[in-house]
ModelCIF file with pLDDT and N, C-alpha, C, O atoms, coordinates in Angstrom:
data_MODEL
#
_entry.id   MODEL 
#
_entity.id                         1 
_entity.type                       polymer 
_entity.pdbx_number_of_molecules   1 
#
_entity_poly.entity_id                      1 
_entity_poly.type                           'polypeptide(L)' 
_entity_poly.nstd_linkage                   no 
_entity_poly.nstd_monomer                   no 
_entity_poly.pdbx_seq_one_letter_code       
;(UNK)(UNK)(UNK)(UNK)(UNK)(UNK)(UNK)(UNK)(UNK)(UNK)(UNK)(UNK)(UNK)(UNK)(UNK)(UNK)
(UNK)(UNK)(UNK)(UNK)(UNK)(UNK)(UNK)(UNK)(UNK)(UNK)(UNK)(UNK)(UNK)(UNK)(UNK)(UNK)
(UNK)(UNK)(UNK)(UNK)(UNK)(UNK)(UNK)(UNK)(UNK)(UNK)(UNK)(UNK)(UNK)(UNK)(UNK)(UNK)
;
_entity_poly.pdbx_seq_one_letter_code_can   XXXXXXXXXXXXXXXXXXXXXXXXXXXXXXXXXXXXXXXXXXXXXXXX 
_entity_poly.pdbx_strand_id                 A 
#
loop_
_entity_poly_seq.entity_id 
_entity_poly_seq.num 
_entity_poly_seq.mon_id 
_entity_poly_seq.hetero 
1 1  UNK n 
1 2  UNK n 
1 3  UNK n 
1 4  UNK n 
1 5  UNK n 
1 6  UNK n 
1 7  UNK n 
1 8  UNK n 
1 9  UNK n 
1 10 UNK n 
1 11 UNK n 
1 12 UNK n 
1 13 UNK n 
1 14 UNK n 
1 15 UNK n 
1 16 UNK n 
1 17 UNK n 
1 18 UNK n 
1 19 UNK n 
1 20 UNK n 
1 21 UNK n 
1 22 UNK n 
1 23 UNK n 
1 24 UNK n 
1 25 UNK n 
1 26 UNK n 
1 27 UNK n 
1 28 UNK n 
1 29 UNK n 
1 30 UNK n 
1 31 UNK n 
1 32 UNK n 
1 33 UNK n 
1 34 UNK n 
1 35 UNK n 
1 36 UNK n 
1 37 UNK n 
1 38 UNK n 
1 39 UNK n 
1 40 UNK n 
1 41 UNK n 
1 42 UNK n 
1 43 UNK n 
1 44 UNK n 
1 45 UNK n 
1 46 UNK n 
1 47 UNK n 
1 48 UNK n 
#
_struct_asym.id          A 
_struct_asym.entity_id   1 
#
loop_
_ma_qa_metric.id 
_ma_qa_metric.mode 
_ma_qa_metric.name 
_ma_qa_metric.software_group_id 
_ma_qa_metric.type 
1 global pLDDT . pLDDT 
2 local  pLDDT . pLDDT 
#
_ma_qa_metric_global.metric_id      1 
_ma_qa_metric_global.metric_value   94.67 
_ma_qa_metric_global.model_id       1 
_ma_qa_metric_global.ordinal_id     1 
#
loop_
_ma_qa_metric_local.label_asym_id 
_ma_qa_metric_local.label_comp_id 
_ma_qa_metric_local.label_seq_id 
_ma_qa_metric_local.metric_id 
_ma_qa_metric_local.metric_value 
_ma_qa_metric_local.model_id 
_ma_qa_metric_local.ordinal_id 
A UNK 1  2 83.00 1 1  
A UNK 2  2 82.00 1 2  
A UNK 3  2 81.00 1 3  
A UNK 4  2 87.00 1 4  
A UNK 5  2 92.00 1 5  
A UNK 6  2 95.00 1 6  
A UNK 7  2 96.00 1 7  
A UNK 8  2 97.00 1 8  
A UNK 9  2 97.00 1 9  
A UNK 10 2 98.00 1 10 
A UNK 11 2 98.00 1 11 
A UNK 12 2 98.00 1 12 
A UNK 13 2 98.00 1 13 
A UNK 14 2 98.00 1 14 
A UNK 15 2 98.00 1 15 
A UNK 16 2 98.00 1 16 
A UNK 17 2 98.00 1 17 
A UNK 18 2 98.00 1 18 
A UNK 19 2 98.00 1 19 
A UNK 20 2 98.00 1 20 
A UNK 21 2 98.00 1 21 
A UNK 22 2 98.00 1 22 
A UNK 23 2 97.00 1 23 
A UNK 24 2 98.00 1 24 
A UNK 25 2 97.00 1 25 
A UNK 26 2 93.00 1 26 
A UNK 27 2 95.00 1 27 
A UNK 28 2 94.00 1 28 
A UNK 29 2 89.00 1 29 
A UNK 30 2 87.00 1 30 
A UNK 31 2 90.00 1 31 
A UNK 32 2 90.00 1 32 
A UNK 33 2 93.00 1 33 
A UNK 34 2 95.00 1 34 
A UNK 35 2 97.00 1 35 
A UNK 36 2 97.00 1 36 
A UNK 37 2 97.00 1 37 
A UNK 38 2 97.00 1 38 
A UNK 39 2 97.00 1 39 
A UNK 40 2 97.00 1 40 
A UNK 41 2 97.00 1 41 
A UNK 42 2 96.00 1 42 
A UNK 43 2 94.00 1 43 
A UNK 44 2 96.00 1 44 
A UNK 45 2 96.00 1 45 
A UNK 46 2 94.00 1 46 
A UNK 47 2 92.00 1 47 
A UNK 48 2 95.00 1 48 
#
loop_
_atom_site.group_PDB 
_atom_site.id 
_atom_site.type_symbol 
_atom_site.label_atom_id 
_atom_site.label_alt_id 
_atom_site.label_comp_id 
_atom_site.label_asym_id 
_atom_site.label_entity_id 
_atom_site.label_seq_id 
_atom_site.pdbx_PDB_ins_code 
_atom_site.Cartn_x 
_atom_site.Cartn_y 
_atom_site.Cartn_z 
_atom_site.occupancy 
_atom_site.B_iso_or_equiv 
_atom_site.pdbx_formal_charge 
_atom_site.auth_seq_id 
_atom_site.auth_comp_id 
_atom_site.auth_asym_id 
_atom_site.auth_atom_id 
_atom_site.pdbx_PDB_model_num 
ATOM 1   N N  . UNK A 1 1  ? 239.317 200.578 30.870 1.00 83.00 ? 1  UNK A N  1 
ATOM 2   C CA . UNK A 1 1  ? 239.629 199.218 30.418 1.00 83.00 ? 1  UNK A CA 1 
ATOM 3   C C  . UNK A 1 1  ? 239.729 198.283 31.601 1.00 83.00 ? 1  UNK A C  1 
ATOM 4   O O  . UNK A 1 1  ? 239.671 198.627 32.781 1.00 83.00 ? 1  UNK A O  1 
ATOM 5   N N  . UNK A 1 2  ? 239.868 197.213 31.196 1.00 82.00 ? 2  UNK A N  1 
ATOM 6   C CA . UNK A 1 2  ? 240.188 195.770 32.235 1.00 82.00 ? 2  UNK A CA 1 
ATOM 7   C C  . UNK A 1 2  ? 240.949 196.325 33.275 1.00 82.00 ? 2  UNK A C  1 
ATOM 8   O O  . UNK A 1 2  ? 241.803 197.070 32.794 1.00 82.00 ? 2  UNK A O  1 
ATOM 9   N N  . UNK A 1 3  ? 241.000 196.272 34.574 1.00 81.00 ? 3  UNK A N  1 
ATOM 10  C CA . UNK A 1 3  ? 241.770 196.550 35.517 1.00 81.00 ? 3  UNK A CA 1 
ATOM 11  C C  . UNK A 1 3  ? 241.915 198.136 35.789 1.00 81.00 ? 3  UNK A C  1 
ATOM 12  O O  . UNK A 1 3  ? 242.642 198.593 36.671 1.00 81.00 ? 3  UNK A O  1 
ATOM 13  N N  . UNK A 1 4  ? 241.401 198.641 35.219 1.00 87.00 ? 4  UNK A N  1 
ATOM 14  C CA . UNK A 1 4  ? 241.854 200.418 35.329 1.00 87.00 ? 4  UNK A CA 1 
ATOM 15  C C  . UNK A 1 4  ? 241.212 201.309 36.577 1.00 87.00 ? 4  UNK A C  1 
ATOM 16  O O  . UNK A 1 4  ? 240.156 200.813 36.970 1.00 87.00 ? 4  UNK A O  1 
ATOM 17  N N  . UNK A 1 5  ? 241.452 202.034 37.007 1.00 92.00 ? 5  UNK A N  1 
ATOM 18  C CA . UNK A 1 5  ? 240.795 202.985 37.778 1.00 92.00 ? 5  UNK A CA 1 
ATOM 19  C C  . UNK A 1 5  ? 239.452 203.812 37.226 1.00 92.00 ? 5  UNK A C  1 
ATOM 20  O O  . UNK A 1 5  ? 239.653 204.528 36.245 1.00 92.00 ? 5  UNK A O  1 
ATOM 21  N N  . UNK A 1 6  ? 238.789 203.792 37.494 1.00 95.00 ? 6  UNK A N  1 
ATOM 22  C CA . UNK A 1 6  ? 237.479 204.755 36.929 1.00 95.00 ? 6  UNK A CA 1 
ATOM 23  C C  . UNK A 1 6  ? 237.807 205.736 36.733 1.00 95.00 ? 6  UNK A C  1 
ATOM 24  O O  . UNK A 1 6  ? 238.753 206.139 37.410 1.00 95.00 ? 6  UNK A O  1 
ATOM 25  N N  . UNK A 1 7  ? 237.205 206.652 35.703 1.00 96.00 ? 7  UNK A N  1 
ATOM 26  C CA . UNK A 1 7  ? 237.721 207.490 35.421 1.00 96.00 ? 7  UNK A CA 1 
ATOM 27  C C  . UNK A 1 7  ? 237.029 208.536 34.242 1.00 96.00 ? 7  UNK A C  1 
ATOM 28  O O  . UNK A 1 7  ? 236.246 207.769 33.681 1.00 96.00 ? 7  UNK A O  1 
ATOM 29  N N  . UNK A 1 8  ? 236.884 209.950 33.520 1.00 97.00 ? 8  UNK A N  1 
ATOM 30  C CA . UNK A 1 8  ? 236.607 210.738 32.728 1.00 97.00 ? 8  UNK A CA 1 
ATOM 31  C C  . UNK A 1 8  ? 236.848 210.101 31.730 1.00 97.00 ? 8  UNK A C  1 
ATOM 32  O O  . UNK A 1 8  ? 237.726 209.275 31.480 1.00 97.00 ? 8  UNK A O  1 
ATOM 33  N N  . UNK A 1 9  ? 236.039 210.507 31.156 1.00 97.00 ? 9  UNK A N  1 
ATOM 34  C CA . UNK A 1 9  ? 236.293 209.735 29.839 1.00 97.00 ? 9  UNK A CA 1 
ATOM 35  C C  . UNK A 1 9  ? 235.815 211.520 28.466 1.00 97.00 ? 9  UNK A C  1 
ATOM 36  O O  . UNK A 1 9  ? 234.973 212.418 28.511 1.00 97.00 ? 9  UNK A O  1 
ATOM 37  N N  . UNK A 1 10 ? 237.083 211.099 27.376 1.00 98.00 ? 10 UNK A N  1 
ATOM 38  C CA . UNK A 1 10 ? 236.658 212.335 26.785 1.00 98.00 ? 10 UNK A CA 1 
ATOM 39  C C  . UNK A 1 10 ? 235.334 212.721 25.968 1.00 98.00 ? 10 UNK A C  1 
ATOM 40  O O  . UNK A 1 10 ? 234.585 211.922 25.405 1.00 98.00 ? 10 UNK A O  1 
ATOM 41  N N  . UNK A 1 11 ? 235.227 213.864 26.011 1.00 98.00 ? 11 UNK A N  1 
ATOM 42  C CA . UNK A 1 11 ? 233.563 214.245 25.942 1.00 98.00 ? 11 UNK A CA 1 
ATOM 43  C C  . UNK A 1 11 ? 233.530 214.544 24.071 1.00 98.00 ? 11 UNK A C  1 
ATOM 44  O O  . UNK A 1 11 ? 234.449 215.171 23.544 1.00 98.00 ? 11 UNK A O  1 
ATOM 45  N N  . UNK A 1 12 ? 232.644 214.130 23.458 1.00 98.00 ? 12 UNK A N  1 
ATOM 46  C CA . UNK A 1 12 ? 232.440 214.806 22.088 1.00 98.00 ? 12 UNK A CA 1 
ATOM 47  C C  . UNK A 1 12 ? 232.496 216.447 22.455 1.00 98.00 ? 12 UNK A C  1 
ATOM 48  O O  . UNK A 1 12 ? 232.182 216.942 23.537 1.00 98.00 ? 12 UNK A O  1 
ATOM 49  N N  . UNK A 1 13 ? 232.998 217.179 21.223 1.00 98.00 ? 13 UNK A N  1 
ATOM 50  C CA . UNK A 1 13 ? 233.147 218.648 21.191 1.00 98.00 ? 13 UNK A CA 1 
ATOM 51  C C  . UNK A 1 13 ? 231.682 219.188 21.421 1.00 98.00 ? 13 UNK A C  1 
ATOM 52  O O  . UNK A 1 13 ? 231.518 219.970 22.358 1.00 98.00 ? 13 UNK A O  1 
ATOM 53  N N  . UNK A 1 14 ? 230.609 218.834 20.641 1.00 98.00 ? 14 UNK A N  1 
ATOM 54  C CA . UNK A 1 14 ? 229.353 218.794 20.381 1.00 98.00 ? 14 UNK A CA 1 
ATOM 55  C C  . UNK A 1 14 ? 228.765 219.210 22.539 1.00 98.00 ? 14 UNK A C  1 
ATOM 56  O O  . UNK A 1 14 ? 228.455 220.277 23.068 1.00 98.00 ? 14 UNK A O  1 
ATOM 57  N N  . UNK A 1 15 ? 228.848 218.085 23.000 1.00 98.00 ? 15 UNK A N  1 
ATOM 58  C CA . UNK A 1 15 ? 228.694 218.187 24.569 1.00 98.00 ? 15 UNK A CA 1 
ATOM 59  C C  . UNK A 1 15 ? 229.579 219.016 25.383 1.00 98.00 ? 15 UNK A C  1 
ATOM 60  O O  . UNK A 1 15 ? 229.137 219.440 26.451 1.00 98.00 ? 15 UNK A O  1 
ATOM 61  N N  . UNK A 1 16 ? 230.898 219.333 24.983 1.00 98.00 ? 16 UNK A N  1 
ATOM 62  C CA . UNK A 1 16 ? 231.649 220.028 25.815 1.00 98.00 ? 16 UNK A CA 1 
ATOM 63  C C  . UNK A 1 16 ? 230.594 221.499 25.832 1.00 98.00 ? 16 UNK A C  1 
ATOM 64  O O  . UNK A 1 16 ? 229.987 222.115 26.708 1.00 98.00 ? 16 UNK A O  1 
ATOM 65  N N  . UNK A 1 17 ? 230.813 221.665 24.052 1.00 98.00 ? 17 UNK A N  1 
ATOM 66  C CA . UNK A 1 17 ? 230.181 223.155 23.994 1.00 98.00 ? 17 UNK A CA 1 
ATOM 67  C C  . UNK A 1 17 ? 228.693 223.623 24.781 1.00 98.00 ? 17 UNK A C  1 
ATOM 68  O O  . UNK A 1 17 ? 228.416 224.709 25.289 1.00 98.00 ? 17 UNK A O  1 
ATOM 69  N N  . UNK A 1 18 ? 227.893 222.417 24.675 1.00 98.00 ? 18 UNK A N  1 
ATOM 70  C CA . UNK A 1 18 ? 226.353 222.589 25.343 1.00 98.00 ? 18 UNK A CA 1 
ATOM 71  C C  . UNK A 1 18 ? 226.998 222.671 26.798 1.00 98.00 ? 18 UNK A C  1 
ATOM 72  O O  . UNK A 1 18 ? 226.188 223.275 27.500 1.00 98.00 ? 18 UNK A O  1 
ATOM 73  N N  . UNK A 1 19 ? 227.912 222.380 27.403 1.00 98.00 ? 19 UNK A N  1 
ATOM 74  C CA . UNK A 1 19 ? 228.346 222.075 28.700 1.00 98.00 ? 19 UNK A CA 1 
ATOM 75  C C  . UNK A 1 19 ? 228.547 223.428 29.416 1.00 98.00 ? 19 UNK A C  1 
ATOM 76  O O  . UNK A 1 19 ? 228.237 223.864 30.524 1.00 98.00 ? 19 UNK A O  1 
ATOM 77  N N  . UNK A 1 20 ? 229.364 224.048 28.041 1.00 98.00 ? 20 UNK A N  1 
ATOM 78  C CA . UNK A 1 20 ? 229.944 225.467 27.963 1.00 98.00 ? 20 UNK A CA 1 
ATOM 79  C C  . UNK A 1 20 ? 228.700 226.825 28.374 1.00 98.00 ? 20 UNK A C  1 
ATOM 80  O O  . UNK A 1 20 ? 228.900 227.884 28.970 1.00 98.00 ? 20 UNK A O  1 
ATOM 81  N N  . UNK A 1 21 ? 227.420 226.268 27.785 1.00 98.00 ? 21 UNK A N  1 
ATOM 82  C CA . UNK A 1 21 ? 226.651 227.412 27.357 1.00 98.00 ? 21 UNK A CA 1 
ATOM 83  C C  . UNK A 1 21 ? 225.416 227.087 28.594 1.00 98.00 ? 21 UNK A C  1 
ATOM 84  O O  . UNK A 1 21 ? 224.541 227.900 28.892 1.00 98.00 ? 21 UNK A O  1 
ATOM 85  N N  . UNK A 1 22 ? 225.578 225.678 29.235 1.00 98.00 ? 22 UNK A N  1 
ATOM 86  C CA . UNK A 1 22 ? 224.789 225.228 30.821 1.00 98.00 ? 22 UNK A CA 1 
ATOM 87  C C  . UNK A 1 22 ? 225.836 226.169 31.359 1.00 98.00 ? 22 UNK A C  1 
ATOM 88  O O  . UNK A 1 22 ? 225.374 227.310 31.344 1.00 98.00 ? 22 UNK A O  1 
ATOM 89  N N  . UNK A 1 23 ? 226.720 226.145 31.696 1.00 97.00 ? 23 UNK A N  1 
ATOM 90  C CA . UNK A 1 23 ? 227.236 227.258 32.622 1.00 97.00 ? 23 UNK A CA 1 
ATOM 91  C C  . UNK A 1 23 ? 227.029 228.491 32.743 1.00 97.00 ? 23 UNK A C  1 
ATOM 92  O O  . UNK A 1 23 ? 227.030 229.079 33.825 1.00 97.00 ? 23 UNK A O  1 
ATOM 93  N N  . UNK A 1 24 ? 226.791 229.113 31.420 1.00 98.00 ? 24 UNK A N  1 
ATOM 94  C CA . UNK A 1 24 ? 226.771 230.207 31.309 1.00 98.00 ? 24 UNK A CA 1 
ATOM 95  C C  . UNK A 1 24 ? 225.256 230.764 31.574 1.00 98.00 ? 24 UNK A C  1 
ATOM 96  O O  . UNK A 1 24 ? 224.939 231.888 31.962 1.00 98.00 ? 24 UNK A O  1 
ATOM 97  N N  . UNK A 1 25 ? 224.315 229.532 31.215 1.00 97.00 ? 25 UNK A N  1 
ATOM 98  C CA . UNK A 1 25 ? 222.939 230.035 31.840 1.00 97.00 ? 25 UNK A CA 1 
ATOM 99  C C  . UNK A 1 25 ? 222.440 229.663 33.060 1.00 97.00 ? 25 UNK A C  1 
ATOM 100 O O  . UNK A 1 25 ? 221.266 229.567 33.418 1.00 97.00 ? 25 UNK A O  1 
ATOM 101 N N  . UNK A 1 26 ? 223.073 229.538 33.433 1.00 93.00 ? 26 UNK A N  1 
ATOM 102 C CA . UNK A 1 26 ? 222.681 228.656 34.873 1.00 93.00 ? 26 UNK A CA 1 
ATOM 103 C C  . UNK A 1 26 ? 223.681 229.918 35.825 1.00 93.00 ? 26 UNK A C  1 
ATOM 104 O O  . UNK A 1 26 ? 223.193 230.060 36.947 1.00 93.00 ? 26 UNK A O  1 
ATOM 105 N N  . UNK A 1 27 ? 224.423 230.450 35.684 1.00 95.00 ? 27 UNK A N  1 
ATOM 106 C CA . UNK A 1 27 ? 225.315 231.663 36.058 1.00 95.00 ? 27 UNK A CA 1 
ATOM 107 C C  . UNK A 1 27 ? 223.892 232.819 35.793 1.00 95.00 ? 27 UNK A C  1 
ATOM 108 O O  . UNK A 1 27 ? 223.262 233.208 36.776 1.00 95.00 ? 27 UNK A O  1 
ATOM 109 N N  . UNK A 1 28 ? 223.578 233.200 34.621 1.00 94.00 ? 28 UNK A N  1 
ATOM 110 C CA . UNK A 1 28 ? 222.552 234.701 34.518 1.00 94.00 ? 28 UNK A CA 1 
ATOM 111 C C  . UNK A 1 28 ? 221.197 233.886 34.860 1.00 94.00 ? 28 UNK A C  1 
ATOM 112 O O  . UNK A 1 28 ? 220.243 234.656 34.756 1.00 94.00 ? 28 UNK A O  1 
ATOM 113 N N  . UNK A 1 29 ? 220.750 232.432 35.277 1.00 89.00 ? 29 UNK A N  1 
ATOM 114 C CA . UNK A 1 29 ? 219.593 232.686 35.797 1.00 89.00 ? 29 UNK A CA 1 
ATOM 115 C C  . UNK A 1 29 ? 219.219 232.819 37.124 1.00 89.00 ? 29 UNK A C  1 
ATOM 116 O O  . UNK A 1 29 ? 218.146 233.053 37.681 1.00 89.00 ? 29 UNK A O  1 
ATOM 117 N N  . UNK A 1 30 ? 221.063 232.488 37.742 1.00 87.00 ? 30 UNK A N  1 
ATOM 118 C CA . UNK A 1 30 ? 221.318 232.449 39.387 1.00 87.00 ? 30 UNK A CA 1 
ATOM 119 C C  . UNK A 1 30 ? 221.780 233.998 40.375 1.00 87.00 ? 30 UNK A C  1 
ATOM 120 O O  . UNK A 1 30 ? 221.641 234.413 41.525 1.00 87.00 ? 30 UNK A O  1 
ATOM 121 N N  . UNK A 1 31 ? 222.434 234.485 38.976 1.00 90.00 ? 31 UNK A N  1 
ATOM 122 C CA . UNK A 1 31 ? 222.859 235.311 39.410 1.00 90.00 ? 31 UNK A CA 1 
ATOM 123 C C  . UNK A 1 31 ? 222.500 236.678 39.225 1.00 90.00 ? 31 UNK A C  1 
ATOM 124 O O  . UNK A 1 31 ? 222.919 237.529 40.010 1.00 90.00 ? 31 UNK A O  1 
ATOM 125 N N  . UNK A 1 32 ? 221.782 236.964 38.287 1.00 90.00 ? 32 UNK A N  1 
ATOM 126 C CA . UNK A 1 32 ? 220.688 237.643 37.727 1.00 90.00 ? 32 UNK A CA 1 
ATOM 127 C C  . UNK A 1 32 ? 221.734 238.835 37.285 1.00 90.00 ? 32 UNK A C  1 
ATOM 128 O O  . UNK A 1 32 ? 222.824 238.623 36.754 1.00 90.00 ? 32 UNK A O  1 
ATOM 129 N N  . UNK A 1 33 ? 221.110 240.331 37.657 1.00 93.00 ? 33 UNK A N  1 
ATOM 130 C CA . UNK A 1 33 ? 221.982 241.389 37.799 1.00 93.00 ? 33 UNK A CA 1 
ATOM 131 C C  . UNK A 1 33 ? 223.772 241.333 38.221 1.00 93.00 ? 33 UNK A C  1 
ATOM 132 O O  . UNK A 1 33 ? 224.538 242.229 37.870 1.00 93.00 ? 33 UNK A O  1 
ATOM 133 N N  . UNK A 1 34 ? 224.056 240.549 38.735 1.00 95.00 ? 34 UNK A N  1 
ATOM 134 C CA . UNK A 1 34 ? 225.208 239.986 39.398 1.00 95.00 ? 34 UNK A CA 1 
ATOM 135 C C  . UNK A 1 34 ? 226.182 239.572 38.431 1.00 95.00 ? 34 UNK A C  1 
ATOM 136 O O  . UNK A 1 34 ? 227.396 239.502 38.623 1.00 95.00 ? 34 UNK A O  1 
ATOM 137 N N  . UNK A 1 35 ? 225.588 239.316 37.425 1.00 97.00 ? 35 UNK A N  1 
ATOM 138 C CA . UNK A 1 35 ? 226.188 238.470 36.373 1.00 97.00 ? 35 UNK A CA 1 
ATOM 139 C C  . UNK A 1 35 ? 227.239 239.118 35.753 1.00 97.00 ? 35 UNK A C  1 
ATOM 140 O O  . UNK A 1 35 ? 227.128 240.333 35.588 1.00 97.00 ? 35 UNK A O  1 
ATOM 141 N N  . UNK A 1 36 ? 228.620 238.335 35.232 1.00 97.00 ? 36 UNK A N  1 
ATOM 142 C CA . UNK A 1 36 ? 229.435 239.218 34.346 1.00 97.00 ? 36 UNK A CA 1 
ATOM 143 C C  . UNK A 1 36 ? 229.811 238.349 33.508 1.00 97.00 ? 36 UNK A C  1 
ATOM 144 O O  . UNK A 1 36 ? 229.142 237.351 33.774 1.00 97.00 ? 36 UNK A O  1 
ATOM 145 N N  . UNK A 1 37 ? 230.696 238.055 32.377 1.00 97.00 ? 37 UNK A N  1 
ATOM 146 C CA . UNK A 1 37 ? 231.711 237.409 31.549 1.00 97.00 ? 37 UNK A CA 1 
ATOM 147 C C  . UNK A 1 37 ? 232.582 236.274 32.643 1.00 97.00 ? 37 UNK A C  1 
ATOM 148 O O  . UNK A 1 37 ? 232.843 235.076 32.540 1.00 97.00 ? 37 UNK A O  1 
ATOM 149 N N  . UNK A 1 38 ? 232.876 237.336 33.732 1.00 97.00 ? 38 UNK A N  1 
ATOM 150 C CA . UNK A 1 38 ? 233.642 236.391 34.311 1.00 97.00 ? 38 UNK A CA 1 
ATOM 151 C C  . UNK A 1 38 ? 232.985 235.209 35.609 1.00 97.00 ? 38 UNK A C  1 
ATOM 152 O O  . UNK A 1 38 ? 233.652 234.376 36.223 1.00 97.00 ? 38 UNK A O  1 
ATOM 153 N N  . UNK A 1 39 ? 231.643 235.459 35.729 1.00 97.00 ? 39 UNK A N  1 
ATOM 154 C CA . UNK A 1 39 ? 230.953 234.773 36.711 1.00 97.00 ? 39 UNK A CA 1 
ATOM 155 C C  . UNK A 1 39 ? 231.334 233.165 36.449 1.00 97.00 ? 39 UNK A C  1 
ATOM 156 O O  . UNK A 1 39 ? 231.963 232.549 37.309 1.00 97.00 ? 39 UNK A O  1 
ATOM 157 N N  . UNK A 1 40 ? 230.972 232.621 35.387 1.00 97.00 ? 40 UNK A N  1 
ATOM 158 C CA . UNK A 1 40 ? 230.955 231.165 34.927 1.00 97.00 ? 40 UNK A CA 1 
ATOM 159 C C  . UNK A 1 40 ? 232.411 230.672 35.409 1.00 97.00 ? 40 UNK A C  1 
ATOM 160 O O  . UNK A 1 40 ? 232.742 229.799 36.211 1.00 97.00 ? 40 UNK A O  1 
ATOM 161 N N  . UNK A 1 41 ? 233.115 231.520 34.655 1.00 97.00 ? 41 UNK A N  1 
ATOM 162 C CA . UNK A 1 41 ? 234.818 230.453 35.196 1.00 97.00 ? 41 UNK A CA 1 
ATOM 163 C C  . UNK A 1 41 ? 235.022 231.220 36.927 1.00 97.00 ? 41 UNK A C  1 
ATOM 164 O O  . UNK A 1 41 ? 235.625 230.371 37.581 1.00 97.00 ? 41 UNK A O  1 
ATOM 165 N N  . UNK A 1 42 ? 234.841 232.008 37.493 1.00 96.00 ? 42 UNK A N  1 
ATOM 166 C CA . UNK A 1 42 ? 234.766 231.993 39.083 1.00 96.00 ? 42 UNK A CA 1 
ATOM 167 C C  . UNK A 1 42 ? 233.832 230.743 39.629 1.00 96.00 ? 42 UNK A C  1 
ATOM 168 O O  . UNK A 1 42 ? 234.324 230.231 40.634 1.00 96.00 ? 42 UNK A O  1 
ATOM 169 N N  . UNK A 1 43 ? 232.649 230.163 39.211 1.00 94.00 ? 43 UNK A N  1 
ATOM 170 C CA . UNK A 1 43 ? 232.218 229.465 40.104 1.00 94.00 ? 43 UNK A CA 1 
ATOM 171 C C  . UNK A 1 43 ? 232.852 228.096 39.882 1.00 94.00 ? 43 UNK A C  1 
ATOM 172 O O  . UNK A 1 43 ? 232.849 227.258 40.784 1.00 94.00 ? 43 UNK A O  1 
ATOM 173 N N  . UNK A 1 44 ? 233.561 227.790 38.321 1.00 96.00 ? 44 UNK A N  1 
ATOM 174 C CA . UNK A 1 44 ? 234.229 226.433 37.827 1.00 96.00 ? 44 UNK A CA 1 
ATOM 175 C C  . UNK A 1 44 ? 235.432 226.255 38.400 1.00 96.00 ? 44 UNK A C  1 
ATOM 176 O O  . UNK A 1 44 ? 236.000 225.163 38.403 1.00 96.00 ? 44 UNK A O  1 
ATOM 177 N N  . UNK A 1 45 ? 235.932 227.366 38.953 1.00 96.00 ? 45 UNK A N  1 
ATOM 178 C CA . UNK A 1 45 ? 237.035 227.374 39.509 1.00 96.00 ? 45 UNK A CA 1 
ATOM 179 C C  . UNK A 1 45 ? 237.113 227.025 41.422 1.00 96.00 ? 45 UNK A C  1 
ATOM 180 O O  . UNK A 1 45 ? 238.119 226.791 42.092 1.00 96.00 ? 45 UNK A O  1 
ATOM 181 N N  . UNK A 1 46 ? 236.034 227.089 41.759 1.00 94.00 ? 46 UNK A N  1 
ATOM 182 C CA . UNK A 1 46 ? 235.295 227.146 42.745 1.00 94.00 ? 46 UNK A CA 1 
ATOM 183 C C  . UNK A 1 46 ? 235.627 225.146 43.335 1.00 94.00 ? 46 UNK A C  1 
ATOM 184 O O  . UNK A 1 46 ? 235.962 224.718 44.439 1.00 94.00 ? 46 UNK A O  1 
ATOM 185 N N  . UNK A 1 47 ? 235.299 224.288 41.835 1.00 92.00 ? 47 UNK A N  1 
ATOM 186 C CA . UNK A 1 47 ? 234.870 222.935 42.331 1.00 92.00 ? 47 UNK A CA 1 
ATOM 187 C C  . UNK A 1 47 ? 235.985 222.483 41.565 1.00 92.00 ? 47 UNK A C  1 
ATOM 188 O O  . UNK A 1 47 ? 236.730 222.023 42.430 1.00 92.00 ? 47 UNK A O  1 
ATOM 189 N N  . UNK A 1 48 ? 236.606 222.322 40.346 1.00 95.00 ? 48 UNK A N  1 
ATOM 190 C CA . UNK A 1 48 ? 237.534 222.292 39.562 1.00 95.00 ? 48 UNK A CA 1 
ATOM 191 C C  . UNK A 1 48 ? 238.314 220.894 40.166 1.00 95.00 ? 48 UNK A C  1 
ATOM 192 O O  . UNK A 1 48 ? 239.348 220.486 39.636 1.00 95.00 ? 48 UNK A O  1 
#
């Protein structure tokens, strides 16, 4: 708004979830064999 700091703004559920499932392929196409369940939230946790 008027005067505010820039800022996040909340995401439709719809985009969070596609957001959800870019991580998760972008993790098994980087990481190939490497890959686990827990790869995606280690690298989010990484920049967070």
């Amino acid at each position: 708004g008027r005067g505010q700091d820039i800022a996040g703004m909340k995401m439709p559920v719809k985009y969070v979830c596609e957001m959800f499932i870019d991580r998760i392929s972008a993790s098994k196409n980087y990481q190939r064999e490497k890959y686990t369940d827990r790869s995606p939230i280690e690298y989010y946790l990484k920049s967070v």
